[in-house]
C-alpha atoms as a PDB file:
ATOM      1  CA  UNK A   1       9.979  57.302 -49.269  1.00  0.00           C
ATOM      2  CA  UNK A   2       6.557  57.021 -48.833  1.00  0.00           C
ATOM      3  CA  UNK A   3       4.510  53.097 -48.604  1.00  0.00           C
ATOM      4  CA  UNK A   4       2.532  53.834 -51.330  1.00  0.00           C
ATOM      5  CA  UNK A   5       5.809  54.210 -53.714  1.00  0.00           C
ATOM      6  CA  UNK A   6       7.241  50.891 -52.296  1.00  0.00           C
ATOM      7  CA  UNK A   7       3.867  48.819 -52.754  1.00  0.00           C
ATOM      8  CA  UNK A   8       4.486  49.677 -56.536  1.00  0.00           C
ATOM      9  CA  UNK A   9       7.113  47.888 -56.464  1.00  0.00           C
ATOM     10  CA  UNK A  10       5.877  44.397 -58.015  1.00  0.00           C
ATOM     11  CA  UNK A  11       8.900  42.029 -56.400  1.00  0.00           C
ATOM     12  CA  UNK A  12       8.807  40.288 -53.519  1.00  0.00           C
ATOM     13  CA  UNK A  13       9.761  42.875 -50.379  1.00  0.00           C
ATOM     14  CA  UNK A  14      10.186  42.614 -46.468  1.00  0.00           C
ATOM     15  CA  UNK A  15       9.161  44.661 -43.765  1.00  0.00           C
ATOM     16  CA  UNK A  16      10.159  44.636 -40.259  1.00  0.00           C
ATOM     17  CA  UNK A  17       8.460  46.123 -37.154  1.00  0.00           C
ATOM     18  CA  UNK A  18      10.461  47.212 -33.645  1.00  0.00           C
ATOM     19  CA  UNK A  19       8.749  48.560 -30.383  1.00  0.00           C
ATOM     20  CA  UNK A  20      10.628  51.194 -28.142  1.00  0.00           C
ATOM     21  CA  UNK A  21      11.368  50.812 -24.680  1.00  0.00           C
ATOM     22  CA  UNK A  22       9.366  51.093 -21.808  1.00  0.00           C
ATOM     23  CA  UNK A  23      11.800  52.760 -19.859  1.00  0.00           C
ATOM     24  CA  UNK A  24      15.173  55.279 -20.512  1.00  0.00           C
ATOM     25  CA  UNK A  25      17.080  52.423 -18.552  1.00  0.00           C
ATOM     26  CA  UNK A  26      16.580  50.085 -21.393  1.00  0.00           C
ATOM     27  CA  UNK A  27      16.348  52.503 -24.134  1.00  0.00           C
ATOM     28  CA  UNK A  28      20.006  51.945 -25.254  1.00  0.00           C
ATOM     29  CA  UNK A  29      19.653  48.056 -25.655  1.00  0.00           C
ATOM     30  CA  UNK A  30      16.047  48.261 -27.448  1.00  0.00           C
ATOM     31  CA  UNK A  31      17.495  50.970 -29.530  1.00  0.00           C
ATOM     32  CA  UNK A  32      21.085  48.492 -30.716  1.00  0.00           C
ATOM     33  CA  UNK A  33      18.557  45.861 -31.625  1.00  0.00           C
ATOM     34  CA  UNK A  34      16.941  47.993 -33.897  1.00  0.00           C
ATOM     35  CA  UNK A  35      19.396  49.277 -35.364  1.00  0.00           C
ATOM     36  CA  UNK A  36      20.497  45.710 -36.188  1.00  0.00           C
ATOM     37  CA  UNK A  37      17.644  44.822 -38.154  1.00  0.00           C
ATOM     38  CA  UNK A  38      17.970  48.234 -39.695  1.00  0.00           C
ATOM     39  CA  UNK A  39      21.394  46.683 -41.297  1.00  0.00           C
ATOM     40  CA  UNK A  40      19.647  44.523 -42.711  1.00  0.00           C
ATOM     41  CA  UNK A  41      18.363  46.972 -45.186  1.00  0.00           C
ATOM     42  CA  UNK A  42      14.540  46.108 -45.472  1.00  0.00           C
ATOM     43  CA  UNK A  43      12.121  47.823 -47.862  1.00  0.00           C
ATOM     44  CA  UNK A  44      10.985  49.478 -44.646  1.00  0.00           C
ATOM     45  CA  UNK A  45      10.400  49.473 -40.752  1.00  0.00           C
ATOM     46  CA  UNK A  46       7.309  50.613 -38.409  1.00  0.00           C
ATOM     47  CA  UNK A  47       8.344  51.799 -34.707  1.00  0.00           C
ATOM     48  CA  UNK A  48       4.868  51.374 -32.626  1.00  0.00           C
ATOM     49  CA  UNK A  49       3.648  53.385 -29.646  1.00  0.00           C
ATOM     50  CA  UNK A  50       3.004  52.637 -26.093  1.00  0.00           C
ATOM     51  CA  UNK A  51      -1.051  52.783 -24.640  1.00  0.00           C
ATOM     52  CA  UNK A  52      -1.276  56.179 -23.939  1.00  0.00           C
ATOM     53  CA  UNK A  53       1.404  57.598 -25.400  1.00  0.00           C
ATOM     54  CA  UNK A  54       4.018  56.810 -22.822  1.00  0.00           C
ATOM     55  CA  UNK A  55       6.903  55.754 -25.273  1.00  0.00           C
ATOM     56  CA  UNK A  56       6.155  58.276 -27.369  1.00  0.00           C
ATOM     57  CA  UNK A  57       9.509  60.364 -27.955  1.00  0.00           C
ATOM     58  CA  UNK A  58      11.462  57.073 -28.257  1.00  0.00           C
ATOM     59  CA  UNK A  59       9.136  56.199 -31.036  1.00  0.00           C
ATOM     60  CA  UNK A  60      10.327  59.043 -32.529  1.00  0.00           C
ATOM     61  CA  UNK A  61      14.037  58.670 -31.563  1.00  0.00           C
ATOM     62  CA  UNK A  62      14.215  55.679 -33.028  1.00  0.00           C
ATOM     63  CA  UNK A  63      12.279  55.802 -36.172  1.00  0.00           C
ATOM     64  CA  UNK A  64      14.127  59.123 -36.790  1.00  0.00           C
ATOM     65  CA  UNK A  65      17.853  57.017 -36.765  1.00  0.00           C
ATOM     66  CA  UNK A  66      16.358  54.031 -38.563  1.00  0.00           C
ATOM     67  CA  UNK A  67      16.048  56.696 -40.910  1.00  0.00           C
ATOM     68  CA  UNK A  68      18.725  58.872 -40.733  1.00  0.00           C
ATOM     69  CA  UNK A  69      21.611  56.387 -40.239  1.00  0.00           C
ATOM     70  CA  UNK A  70      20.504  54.031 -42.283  1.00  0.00           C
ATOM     71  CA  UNK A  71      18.349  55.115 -45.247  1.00  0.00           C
ATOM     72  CA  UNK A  72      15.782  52.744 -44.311  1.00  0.00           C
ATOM     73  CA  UNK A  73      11.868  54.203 -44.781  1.00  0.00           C
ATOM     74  CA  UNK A  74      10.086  54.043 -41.592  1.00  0.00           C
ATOM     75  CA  UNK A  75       6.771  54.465 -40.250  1.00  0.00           C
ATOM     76  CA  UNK A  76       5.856  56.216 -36.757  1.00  0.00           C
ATOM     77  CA  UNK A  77       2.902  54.313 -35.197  1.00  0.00           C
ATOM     78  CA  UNK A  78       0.417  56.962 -34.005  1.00  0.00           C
ATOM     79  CA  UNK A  79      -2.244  55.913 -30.746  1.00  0.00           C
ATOM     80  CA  UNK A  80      -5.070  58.496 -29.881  1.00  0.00           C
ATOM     81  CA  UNK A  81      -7.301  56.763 -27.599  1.00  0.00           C
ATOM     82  CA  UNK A  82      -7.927  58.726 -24.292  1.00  0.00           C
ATOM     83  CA  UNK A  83      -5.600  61.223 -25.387  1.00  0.00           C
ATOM     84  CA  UNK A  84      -6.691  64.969 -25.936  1.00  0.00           C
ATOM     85  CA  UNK A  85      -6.816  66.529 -29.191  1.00  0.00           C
ATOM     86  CA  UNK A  86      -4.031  69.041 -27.965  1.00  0.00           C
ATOM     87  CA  UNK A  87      -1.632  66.095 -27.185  1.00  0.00           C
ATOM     88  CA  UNK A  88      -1.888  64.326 -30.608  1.00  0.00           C
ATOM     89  CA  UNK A  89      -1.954  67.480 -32.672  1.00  0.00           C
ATOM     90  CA  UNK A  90       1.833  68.038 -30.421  1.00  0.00           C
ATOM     91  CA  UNK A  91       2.879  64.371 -31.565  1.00  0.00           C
ATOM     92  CA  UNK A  92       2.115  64.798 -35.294  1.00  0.00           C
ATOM     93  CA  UNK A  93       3.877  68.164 -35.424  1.00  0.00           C
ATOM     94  CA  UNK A  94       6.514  66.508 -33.820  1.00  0.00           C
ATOM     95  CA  UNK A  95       6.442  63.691 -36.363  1.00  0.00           C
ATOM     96  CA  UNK A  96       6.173  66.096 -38.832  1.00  0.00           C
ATOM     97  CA  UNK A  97       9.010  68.352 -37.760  1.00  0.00           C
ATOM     98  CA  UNK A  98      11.055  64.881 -37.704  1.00  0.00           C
ATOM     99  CA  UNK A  99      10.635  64.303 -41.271  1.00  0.00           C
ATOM    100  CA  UNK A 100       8.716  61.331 -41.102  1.00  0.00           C
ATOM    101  CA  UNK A 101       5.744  60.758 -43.973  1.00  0.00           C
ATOM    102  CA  UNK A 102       4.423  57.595 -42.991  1.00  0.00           C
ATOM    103  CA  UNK A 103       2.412  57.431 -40.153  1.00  0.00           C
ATOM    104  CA  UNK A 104       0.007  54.355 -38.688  1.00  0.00           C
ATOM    105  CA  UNK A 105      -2.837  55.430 -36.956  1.00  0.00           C
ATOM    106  CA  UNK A 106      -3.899  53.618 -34.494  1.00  0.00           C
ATOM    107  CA  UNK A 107      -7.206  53.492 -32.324  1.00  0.00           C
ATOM    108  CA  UNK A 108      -4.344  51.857 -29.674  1.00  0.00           C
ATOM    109  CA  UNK A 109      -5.097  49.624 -25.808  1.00  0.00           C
ATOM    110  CA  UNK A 110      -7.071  51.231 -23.583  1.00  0.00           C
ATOM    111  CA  UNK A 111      -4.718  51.897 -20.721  1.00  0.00           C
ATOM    112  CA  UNK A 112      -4.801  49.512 -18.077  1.00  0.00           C
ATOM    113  CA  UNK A 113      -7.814  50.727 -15.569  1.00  0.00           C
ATOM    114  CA  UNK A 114      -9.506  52.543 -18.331  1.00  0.00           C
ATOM    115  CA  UNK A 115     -11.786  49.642 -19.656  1.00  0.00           C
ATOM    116  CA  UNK A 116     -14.585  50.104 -17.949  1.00  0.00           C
ATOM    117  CA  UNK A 117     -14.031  53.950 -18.345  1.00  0.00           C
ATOM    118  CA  UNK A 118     -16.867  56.530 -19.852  1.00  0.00           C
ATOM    119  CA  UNK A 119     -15.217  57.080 -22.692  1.00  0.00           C
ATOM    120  CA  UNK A 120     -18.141  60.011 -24.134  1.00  0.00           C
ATOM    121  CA  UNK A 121     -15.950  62.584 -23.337  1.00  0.00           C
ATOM    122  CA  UNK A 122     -13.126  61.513 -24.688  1.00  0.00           C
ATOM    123  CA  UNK A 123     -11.689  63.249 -27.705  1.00  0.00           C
ATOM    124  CA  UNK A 124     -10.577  60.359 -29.753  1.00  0.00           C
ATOM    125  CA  UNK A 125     -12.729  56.563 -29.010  1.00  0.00           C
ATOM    126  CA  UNK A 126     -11.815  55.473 -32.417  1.00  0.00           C
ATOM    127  CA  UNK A 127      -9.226  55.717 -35.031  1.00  0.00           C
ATOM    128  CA  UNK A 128     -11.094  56.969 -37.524  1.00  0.00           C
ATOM    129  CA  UNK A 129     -11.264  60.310 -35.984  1.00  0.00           C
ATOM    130  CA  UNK A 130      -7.679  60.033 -35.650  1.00  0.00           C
ATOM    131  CA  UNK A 131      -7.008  59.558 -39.524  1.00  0.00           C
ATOM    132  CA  UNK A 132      -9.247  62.431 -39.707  1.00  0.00           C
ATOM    133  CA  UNK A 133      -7.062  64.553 -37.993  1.00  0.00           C
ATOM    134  CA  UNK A 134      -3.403  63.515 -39.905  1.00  0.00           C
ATOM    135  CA  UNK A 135      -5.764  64.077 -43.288  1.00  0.00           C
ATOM    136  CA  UNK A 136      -6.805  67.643 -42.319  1.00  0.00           C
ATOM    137  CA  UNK A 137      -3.164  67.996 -41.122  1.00  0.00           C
ATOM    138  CA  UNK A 138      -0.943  67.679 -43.742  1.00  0.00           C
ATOM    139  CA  UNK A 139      -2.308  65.773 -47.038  1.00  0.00           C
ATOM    140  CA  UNK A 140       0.881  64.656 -47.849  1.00  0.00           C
ATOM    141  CA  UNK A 141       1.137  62.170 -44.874  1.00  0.00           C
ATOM    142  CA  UNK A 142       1.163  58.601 -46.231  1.00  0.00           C
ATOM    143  CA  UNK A 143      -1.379  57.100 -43.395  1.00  0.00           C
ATOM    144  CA  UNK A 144      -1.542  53.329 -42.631  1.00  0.00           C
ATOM    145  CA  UNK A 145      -4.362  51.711 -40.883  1.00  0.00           C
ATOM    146  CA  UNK A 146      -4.688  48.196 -39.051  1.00  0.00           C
ATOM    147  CA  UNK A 147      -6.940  45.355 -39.714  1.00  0.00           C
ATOM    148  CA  UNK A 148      -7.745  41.761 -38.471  1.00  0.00           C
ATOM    149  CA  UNK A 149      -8.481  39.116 -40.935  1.00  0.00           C
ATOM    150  CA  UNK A 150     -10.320  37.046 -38.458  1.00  0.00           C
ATOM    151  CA  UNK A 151     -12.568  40.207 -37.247  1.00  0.00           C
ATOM    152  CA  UNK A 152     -11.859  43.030 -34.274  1.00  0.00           C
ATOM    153  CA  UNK A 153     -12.175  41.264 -31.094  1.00  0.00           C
ATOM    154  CA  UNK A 154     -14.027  44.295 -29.887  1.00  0.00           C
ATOM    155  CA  UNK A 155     -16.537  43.691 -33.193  1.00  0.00           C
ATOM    156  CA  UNK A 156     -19.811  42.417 -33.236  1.00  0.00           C
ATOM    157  CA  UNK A 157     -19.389  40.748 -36.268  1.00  0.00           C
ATOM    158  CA  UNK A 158     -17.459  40.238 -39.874  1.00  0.00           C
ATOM    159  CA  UNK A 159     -20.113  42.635 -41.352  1.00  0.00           C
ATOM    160  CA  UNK A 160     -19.767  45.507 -38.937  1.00  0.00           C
ATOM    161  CA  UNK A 161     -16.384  45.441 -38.875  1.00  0.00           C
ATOM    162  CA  UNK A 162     -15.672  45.622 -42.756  1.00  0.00           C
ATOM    163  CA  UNK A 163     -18.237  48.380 -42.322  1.00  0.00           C
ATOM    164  CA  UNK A 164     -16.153  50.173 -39.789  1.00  0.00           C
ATOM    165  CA  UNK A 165     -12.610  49.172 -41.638  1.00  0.00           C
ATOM    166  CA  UNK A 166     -14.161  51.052 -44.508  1.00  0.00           C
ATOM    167  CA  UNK A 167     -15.004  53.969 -42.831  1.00  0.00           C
ATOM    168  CA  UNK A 168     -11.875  54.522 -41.653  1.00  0.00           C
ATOM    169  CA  UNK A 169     -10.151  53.706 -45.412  1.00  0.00           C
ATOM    170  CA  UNK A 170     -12.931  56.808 -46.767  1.00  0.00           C
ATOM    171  CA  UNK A 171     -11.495  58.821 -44.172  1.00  0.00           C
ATOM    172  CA  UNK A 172      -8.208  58.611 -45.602  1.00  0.00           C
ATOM    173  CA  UNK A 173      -6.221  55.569 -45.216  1.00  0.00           C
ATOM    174  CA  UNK A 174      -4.036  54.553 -47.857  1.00  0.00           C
ATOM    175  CA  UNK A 175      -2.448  51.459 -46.945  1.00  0.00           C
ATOM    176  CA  UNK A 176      -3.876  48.741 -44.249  1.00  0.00           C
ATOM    177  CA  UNK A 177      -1.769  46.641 -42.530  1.00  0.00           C
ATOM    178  CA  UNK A 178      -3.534  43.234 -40.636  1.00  0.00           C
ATOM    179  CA  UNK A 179      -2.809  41.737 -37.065  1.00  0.00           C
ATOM    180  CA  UNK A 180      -0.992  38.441 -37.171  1.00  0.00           C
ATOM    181  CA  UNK A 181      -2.517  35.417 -38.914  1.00  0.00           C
ATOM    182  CA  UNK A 182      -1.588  31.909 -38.424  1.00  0.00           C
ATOM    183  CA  UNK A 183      -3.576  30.484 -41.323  1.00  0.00           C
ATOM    184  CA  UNK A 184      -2.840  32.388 -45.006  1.00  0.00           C
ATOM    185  CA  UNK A 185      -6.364  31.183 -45.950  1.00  0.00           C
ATOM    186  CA  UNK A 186      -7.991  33.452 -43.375  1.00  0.00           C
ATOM    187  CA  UNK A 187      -6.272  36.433 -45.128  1.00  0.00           C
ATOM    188  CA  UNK A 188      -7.314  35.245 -48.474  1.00  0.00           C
ATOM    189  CA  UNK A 189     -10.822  35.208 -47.314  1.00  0.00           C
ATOM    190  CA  UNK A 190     -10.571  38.042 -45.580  1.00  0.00           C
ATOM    191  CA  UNK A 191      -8.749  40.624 -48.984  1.00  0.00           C
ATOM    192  CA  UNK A 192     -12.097  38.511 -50.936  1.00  0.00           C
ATOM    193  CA  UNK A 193     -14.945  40.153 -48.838  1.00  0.00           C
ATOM    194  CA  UNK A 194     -13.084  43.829 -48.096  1.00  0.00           C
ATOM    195  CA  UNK A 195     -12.541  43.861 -52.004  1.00  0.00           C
ATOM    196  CA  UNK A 196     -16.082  42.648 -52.382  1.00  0.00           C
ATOM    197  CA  UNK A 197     -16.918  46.017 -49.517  1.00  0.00           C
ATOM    198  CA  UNK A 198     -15.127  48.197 -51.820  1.00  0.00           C
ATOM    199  CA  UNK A 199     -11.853  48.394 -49.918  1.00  0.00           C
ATOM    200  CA  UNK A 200      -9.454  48.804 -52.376  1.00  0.00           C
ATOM    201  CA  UNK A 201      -6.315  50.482 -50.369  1.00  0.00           C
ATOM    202  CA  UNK A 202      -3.375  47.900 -50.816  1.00  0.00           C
ATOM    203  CA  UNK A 203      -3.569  45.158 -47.087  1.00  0.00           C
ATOM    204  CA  UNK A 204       0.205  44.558 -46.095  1.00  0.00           C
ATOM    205  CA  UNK A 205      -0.259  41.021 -44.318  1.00  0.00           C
ATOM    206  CA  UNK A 206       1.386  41.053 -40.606  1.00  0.00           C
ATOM    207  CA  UNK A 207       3.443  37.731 -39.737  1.00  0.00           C
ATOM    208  CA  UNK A 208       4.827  37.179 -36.364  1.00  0.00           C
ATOM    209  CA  UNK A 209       7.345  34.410 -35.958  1.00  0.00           C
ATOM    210  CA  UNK A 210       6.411  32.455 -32.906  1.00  0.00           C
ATOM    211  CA  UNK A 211      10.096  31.116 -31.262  1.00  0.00           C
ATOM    212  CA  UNK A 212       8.845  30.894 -27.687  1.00  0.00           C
ATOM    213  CA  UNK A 213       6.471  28.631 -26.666  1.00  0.00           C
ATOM    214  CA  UNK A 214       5.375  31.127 -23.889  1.00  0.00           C
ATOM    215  CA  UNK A 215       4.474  33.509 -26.712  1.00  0.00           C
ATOM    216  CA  UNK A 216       1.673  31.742 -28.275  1.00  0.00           C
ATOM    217  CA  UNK A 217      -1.253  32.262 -25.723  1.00  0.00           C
ATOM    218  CA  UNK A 218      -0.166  35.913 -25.662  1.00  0.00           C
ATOM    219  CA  UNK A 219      -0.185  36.372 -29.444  1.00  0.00           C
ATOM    220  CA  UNK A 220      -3.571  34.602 -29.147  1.00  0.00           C
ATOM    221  CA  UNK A 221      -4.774  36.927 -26.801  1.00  0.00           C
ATOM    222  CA  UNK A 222      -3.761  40.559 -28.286  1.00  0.00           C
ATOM    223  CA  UNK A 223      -4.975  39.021 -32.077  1.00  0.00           C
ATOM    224  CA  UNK A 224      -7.688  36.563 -31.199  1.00  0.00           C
ATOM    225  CA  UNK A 225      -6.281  34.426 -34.089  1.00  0.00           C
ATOM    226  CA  UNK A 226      -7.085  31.094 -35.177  1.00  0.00           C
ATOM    227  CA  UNK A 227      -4.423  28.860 -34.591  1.00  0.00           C
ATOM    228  CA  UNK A 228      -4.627  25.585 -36.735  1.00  0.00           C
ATOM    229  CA  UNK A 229      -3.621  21.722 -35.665  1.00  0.00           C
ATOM    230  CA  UNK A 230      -0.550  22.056 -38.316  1.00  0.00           C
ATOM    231  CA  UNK A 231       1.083  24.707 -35.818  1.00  0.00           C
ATOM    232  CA  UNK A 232      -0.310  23.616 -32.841  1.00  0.00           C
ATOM    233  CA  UNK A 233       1.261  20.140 -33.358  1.00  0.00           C
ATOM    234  CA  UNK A 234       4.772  22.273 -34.025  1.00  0.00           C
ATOM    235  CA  UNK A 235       4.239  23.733 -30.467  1.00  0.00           C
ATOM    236  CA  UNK A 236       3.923  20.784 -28.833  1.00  0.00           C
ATOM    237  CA  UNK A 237       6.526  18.612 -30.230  1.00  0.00           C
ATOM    238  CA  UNK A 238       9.221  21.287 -29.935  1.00  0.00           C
ATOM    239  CA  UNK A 239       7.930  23.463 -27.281  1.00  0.00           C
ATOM    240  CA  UNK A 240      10.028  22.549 -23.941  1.00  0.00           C
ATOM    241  CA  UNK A 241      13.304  22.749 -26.576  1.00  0.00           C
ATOM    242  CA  UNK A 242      13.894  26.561 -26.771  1.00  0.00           C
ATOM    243  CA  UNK A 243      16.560  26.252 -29.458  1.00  0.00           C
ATOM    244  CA  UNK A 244      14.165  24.147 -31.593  1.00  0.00           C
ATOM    245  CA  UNK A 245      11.312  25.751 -31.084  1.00  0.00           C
ATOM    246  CA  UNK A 246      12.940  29.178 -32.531  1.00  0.00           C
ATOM    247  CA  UNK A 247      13.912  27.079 -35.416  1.00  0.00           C
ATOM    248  CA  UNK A 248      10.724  25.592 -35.635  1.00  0.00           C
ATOM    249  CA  UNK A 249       8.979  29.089 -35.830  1.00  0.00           C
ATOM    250  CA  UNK A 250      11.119  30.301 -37.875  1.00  0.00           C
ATOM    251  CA  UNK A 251      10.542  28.026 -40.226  1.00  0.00           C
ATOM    252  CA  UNK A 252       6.995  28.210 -39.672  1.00  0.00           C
ATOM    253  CA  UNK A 253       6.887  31.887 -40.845  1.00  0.00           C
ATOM    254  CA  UNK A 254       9.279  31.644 -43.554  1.00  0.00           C
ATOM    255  CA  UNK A 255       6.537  29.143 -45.035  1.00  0.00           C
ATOM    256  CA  UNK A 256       3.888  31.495 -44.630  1.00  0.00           C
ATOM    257  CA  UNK A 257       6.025  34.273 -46.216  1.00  0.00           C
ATOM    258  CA  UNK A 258       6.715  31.859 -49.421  1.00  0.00           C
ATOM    259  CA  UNK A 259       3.219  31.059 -49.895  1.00  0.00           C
ATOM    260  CA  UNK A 260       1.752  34.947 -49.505  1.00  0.00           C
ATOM    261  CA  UNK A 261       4.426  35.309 -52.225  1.00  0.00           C
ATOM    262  CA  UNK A 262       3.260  33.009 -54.632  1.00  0.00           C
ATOM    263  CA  UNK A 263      -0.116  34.195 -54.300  1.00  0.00           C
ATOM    264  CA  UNK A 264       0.863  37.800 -55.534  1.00  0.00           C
ATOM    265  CA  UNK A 265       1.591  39.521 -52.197  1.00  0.00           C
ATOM    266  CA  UNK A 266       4.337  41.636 -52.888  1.00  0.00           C
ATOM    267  CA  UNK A 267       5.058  42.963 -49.561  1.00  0.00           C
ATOM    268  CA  UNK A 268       5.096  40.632 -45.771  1.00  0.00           C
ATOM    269  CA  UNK A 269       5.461  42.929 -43.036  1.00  0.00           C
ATOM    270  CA  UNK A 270       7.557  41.019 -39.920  1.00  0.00           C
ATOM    271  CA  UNK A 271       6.774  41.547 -35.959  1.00  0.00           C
ATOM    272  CA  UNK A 272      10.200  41.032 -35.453  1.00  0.00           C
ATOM    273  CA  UNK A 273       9.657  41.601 -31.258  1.00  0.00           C
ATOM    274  CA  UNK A 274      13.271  43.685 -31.698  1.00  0.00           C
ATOM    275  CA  UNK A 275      14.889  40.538 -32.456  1.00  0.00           C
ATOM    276  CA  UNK A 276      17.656  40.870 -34.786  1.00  0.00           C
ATOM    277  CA  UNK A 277      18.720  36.967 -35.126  1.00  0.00           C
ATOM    278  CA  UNK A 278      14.924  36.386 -36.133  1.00  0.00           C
ATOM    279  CA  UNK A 279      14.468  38.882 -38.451  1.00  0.00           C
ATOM    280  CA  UNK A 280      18.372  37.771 -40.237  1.00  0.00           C
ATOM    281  CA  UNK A 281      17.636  34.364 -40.338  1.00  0.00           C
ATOM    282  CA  UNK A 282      14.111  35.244 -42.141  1.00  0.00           C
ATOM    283  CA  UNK A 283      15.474  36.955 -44.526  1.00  0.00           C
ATOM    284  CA  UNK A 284      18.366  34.748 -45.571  1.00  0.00           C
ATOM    285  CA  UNK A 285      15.669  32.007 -45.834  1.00  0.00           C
ATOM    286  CA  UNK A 286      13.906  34.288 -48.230  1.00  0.00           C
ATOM    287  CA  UNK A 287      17.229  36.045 -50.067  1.00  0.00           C
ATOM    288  CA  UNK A 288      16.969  34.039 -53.319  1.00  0.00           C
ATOM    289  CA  UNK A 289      13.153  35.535 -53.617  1.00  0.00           C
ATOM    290  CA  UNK A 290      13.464  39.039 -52.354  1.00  0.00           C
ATOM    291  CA  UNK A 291      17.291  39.368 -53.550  1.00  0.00           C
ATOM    292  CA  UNK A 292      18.923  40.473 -50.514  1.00  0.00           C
END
């Protein structure tokens, strides 16, 4: 099933997201864990993609059983940047071949020791181009794109990038899904002034569920998100307790979840970080709303 078809659905639905392994030695553990959440039956689940296209076949693997074994829609995350146009046309055939329609295209990290890189000659510098290249390759891809509600890091400002996030949506994005948020004002802002742009694809908001404390300045870091006194406060009372800081965070998200609910968001997409008790207990805190 394609996202379009779900985000027609007008209830309240849950997403989760799992990442592959880094390695074949943990592949069988990362792979249990996902299938876990898979049991949970959500409306669907995204598998990312390593920088540089190093976990690429267990993308695949995986998103390919999520699928297969348990019915459960998934979406193959797609990276291009300093890969050649040979290697991604390879991974969408292979996508293709697998039976997969939904695909996320993403510009992706630029591999550590790249940064400072010339990157003129490279094939692919943003996604754009690569949602260019699923469009020309099949129409009938269903193609995601990301977005951050409190702008790019890499952006100059709010202006240019709503200008860039709606190039990329006239090159053929149907659905846009954001970077994690803290604050559900910032994404209320944020659907205002794309709307405002003209960006009318349906925005799927992202919610990760901080249980760590150890995973805040990291989640900081990759999303440049604002993080307001109301959670900062829940850090640092139940921080150095791990047991009540997961309940804490869990809690934390849930809230978020309820409110992007009420205010006619139909469909919360979980970074689940391939844990299965997190994404379970989520849901049951949500089972009277999404009926599950």
């Amino acid at each position: 099933m394609k996202i379009l078809e779900l985000l027609k659905n007008n209830s309240p639905n849950l997403s989760f997201e799992v990442f592959p392994p880094k390695t074949e030695a943990s592949f069988e553990s990362v792979k249990n864990a996902a299938m876990e959440i898979a049991k949970l039956r959500p409306s669907f689940m995204s598998v990312t993609y390593g920088a540089g296209g190093g976990t690429s076949k267990y993308t695949l693997d995986i998103a390919k059983d999520i699928k297969e074994l348990h019915g459960v829609p998934t979406v193959a995350h797609l990276t291009c940047v300093s890969s050649t146009r040979e290697t991604v046309r390879e991974r969408i055939a292979e996508i293709k071949a697998a039976g997969i329609t939904n695909i996320m295209a993403l510009r992706g990290d630029i591999p550590a020791g790249l940064e400072n890189a010339d990157r003129s000659s490279w094939d692919y510098r943003h996604a754009v181009e690569l949602v260019r290249e699923l469009r020309e390759a099949d129409s009938s891809f269903c193609i995601g794109g990301a977005c951050y509600p409190e702008i790019h890091p890499e952006s100059v400002n709010r202006s240019d990038d709503i200008k860039y996030l709606k190039e990329k949506v006239d090159a053929g994005c149907d659905f846009l899904t954001t970077q994690m948020f803290f604050d559900n004002n910032l994404l209320y802002s944020f659907l205002y002034k794309i709307r405002e742009a003209g960006i009318t694809v349906p925005v799927i908001p992202g919610i990760m569920p901080i249980t760590n404390a150890n995973q805040v300045d990291r989640a900081i870091k990759l999303s440049s998100s604002h993080v307001p006194q109301r959670f900062k406060s829940l850090v640092d009372k139940f921080g150095s307790d791990p047991e009540a800081m997961k309940q804490a965070g869990i809690a934390y998200a849930t809230d978020q979840i309820i409110d992007l609910y009420a205010n006619g968001i139909n469909l919360v997409h979980v970074y689940s970080m391939n844990k299965p008790d997190v994404a379970g207990k989520i849901q049951s805190n949500l089972s009277a709303i999404i009926k599950k």
